[in-house]
Protein backbone atom coordinates (compact mmCIF):
# COMPACT_ATOMS: atom_id res chain seq x y z
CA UNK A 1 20.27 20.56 19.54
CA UNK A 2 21.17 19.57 15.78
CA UNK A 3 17.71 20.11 14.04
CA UNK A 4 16.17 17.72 11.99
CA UNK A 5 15.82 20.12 8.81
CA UNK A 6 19.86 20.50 8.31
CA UNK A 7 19.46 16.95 6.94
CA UNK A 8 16.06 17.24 4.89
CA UNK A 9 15.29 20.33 3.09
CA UNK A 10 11.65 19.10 1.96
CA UNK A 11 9.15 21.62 2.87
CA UNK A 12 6.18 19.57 3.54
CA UNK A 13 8.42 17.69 6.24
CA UNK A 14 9.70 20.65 7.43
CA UNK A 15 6.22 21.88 8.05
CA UNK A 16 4.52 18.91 9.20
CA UNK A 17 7.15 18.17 12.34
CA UNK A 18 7.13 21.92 13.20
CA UNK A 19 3.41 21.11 13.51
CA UNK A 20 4.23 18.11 15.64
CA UNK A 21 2.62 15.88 12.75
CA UNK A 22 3.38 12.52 11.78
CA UNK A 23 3.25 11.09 8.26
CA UNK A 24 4.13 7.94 6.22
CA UNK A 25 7.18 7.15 3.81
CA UNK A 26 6.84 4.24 1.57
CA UNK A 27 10.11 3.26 -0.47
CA UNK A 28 9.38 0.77 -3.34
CA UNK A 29 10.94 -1.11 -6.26
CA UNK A 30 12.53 -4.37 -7.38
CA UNK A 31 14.87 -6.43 -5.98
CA UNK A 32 18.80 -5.02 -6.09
CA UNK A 33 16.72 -1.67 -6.70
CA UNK A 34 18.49 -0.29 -3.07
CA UNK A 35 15.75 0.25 -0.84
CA UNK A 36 17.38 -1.16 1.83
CA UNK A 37 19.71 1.67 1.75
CA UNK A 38 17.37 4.10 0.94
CA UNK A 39 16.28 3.18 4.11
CA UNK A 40 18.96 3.00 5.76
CA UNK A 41 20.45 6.23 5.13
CA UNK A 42 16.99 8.19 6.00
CA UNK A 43 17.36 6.32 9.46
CA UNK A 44 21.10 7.47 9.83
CA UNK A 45 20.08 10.91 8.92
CA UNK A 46 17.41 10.90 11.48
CA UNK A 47 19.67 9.75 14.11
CA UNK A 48 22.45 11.77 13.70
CA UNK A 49 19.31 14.95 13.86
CA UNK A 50 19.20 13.62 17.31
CA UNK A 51 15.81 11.79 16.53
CA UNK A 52 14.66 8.33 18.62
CA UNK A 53 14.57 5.97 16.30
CA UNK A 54 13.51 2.86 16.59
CA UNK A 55 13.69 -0.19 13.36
CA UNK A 56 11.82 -3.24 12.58
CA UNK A 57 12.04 -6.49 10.15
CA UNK A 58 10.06 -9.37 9.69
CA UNK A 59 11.61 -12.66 11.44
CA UNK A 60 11.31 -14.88 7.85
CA UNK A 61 14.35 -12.00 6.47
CA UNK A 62 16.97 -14.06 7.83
CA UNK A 63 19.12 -13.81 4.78
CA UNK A 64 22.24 -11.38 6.40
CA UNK A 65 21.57 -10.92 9.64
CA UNK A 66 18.71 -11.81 12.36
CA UNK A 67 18.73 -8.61 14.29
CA UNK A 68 19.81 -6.33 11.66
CA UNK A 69 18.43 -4.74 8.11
CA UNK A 70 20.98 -5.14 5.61
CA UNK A 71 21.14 -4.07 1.74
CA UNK A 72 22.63 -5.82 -0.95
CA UNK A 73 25.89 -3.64 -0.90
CA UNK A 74 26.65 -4.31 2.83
CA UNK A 75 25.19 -1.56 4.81
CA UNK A 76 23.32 -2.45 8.02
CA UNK A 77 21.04 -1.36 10.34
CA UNK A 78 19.97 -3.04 14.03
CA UNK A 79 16.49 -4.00 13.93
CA UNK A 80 13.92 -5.74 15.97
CA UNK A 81 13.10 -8.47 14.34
CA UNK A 82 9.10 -9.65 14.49
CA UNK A 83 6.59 -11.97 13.30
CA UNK A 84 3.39 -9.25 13.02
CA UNK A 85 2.32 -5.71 12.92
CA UNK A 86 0.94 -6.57 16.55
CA UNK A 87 4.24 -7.60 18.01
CA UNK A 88 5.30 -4.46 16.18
CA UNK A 89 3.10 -1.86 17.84
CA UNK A 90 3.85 -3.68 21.21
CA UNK A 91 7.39 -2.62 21.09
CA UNK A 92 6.70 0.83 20.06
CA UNK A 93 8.24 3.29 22.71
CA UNK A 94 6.36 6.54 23.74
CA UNK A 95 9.43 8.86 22.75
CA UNK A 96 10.13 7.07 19.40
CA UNK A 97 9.85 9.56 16.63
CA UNK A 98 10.99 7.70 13.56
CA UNK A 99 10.08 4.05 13.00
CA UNK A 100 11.58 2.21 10.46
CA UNK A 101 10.48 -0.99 8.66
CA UNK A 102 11.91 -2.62 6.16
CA UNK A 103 10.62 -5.67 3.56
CA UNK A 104 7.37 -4.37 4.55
CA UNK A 105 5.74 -7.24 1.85
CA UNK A 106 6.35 -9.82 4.43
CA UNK A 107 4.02 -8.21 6.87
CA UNK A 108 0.20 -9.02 7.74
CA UNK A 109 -2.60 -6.43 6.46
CA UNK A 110 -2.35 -4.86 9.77
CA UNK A 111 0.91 -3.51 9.04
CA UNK A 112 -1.73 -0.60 7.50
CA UNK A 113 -3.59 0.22 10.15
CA UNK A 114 -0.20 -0.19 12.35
CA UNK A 115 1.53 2.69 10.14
CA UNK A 116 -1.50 5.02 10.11
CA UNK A 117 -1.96 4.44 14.16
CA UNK A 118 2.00 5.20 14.59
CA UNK A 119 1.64 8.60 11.84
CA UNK A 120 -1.67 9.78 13.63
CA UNK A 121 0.51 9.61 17.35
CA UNK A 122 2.66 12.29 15.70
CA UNK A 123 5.58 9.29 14.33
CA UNK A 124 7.80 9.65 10.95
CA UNK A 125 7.30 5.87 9.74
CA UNK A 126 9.45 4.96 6.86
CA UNK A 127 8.69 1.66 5.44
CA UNK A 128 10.55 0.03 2.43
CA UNK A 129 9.40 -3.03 0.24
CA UNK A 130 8.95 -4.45 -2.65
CA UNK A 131 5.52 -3.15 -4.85
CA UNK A 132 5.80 -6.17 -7.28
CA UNK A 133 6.37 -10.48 -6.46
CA UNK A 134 8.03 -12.62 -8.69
CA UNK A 135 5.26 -12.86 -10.92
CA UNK A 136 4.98 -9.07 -11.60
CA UNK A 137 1.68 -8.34 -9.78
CA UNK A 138 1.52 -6.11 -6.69
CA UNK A 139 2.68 -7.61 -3.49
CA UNK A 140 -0.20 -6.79 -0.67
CA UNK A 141 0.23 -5.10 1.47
CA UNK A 142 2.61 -2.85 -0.58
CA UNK A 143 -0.08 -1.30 -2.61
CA UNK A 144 -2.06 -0.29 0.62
CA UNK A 145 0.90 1.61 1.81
CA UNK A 146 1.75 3.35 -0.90
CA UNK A 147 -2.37 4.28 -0.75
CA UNK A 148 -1.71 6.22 2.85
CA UNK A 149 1.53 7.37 2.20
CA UNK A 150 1.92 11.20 1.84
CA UNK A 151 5.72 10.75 0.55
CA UNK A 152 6.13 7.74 -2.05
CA UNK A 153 10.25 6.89 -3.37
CA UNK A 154 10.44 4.55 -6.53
CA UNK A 155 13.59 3.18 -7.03
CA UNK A 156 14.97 0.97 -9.77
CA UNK A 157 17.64 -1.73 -10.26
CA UNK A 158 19.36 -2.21 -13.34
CA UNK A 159 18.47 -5.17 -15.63
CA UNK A 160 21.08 -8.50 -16.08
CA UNK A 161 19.82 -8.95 -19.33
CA UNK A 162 20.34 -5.50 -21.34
CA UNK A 163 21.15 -3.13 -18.73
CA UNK A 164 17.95 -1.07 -18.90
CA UNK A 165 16.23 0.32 -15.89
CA UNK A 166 15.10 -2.78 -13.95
CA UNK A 167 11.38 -2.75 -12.52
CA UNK A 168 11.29 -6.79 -12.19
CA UNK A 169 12.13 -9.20 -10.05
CA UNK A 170 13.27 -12.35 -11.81
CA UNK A 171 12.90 -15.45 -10.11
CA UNK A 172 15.76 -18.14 -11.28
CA UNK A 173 14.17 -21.27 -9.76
CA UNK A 174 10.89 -23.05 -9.97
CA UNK A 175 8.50 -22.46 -6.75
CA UNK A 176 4.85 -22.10 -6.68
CA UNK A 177 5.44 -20.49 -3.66
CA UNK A 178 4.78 -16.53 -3.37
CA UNK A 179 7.12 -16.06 -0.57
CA UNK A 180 10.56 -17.53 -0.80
CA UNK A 181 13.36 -15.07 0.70
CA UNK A 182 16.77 -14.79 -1.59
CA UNK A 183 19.14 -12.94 -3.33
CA UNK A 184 21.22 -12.80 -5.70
CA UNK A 185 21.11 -16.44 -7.37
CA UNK A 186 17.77 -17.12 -6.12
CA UNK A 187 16.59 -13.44 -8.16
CA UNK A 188 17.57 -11.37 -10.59
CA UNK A 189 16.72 -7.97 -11.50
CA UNK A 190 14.99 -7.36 -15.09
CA UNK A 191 13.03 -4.76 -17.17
CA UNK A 192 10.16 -5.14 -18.68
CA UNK A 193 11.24 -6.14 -22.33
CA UNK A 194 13.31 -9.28 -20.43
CA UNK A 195 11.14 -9.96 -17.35
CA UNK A 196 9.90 -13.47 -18.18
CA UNK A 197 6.39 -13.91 -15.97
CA UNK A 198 6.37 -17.45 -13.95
CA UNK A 199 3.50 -19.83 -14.41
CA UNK A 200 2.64 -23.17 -13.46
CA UNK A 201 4.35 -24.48 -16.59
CA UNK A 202 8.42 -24.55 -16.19
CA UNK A 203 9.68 -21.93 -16.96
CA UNK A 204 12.69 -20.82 -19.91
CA UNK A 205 14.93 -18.14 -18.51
């Protein structure tokens, strides 16, 4: 059997799956900040370990793929995609040990209680997301997660602007809308020096 550890030297881990305990991973940032492939790669990792892993994404990410997680530089992932935490937790499988779940912004509140039920069965739950919407305040349920998490990852894009570390996402169009699913042309990444907040006024880019 490969183990688990040859592939993640932190301690706490370590300790807490000897112990046959689960726990909750939250990876957070901006758009174009790779958590995606943060993701991604933990997932790989885990399933080359040998770990059952089973991944999730919410049915409005239909930008690459519908039954895959994909990151901005082309690496991919097959996913279930579904509509709620519920539909989540219905798919769970008793020998799943890692559960993965990415653009976890798009999710209903429950998605919290989901990730602690999954963590207290003795499940490694990695979820990945964006903290922040397009109007820099934090993007719910987000800031729940990263309240229960016992391992938080912050990563950070680089800004169009100056080229500065990016903590932004930019939106490029007018929408009142919180949720509007994009990429590249539809978003940019920005610090906080060029991040220009939206309003209900037009606004200059």
């Amino acid at each position: 059997m490969v183990e688990e550890f040859a592939f993640d030297n932190t301690e706490e881990r370590r300790r807490s799956r000897q112990n046959g305990t689960g726990w909750i991973e939250v990876i957070v940032g901006s758009m174009f900040s790779g958590k995606s492939e943060e993701l991604i790669r933990r997932l790989r990792r885990a399933q080359i370990a040998r770990q059952k892993v089973q991944v999730f994404k919410p049915k409005i990410d239909d930008r690459y793929s519908i039954e895959q997680i994909a990151s901005h530089s082309g690496m991919t992932h097959v996913s279930h995609p579904v509509m709620t935490a519920k539909e989540l937790m219905a798919q769970i499988k008793d020998d799943t040990e890692v559960v993965g779940i990415d653009e976890g912004q798009f999710f209903d509140a429950e998605i919290v209680n989901a990730a602690n039920e999954l963590a207290n069965n003795g499940k490694r739950v990695i979820i990945a997301g964006l903290d922040q919407d397009y109007t820099g305040k934090p993007f719910e349920p987000m800031p729940q997660l990263l309240s229960i998490a016992e391992f938080i990852t912050k990563t950070h894009a680089i800004c169009v602007k100056c080229g500065a570390t990016a903590n932004y996402s930019q939106r490029t169009f007018e929408s009142k809308e919180r949720v509007e699913v994009g990429a590249s042309g539809k978003y940019e990444a920005r610090c906080r020096k060029c991040f220009v907040p939206h309003s209900d006024a037009p606004t200059v880019l």
